[in-house]
Protein backbone atom coordinates (compact mmCIF):
# COMPACT_ATOMS: atom_id res chain seq x y z
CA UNK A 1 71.83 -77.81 86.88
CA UNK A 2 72.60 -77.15 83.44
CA UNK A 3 68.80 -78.62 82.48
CA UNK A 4 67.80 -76.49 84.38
CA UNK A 5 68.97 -73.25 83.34
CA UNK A 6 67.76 -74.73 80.05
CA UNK A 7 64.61 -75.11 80.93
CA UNK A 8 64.67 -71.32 82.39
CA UNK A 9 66.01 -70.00 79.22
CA UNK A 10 63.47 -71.46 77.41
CA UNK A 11 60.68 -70.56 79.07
CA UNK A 12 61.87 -67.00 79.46
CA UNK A 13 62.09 -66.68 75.47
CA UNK A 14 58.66 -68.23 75.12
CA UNK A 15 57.66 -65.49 77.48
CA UNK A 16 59.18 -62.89 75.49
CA UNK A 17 57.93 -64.06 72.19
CA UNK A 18 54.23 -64.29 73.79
CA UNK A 19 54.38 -60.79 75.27
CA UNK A 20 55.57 -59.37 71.28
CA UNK A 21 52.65 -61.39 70.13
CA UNK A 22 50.35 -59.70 72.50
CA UNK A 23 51.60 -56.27 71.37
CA UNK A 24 51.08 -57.19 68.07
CA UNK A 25 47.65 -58.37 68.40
CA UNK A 26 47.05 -54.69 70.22
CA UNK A 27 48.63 -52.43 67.42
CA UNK A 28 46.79 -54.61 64.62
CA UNK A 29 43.64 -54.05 66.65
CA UNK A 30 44.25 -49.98 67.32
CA UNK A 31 45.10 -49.83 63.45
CA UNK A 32 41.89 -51.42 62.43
CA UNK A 33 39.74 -49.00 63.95
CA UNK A 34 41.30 -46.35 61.49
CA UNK A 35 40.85 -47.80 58.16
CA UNK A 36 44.37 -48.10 57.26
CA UNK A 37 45.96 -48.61 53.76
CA UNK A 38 45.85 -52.10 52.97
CA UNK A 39 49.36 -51.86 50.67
CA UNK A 40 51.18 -50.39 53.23
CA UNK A 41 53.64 -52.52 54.26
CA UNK A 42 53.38 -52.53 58.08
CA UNK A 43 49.85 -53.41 57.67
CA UNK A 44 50.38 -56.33 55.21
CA UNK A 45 52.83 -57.74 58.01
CA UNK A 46 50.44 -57.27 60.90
CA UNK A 47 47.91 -58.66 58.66
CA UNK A 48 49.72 -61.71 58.40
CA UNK A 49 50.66 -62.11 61.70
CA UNK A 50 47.60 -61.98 63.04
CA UNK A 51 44.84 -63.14 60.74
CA UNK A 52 45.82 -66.98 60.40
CA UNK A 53 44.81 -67.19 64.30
CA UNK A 54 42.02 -64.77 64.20
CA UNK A 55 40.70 -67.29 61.51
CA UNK A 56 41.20 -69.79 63.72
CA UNK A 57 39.40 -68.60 66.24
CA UNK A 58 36.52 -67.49 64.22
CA UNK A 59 35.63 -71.12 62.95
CA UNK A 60 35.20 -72.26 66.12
CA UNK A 61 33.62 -69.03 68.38
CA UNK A 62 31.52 -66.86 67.06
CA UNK A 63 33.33 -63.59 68.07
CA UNK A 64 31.31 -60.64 66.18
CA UNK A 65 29.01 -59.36 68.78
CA UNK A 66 27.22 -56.16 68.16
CA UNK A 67 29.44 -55.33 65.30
CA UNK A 68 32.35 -55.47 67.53
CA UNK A 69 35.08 -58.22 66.93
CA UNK A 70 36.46 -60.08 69.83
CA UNK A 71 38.69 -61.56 68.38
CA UNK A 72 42.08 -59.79 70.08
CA UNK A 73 40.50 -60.19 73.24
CA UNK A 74 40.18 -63.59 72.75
CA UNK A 75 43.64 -64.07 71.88
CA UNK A 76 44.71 -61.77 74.59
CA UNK A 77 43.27 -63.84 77.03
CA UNK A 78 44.78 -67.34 75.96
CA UNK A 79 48.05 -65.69 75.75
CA UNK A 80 47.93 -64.24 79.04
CA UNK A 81 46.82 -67.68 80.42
CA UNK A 82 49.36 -69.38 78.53
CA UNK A 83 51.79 -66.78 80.19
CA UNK A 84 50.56 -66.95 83.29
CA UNK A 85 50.29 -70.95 83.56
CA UNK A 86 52.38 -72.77 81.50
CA UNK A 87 55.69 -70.90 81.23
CA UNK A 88 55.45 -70.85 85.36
CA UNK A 89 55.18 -74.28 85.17
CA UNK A 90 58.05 -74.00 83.12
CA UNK A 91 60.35 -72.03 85.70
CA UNK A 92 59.19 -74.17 88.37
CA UNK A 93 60.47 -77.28 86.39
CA UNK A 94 63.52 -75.53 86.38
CA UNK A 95 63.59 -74.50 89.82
CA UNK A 96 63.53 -78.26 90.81
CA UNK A 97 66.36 -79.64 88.83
């Protein structure tokens, strides 16, 4: 029982901390579209945040088509599966003990 609610807890903070991700992803992607200052500071952090896994995901898809950059969709996508999948698996684990 108390593995269990563990196990819950867990997966409900991975949950949260995927759905902040996915917002960030979304306002770094809006605030790219408006050439923002690069030394402002909200930027520099979003930068940061984000860039190490668009970089990522670059070397290994090309993800410019048409001048557009997939990229956030991309990462939208394997978060939303990652959501969807693996932190259910996660409650159901819990569930059973």
């Amino acid at each position: 029982m108390v593995l269990g609610t563990f196990i819950e807890a867990v997966a409900q903070i991975l949950s949260m901390i995927i759905n902040f991700y996915i917002w960030i992803v979304i306002i770094a992607a809006i605030i790219s579209w408006v050439r923002p200052d690069p030394y402002n500071p909200i930027v520099q952090i979003l930068y940061k945040l984000t860039e190490p896994l668009y970089a990522k995901i670059r070397s290994f898809i090309p993800t410019i088509i048409g001048g557009i950059d997939l990229t956030p969709f991309i990462i939208i996508i394997a978060l939303h599966f990652i959501n969807a999948f693996f932190v259910k698996l996660l409650f159901n684990l819990a569930r059973s003990l």
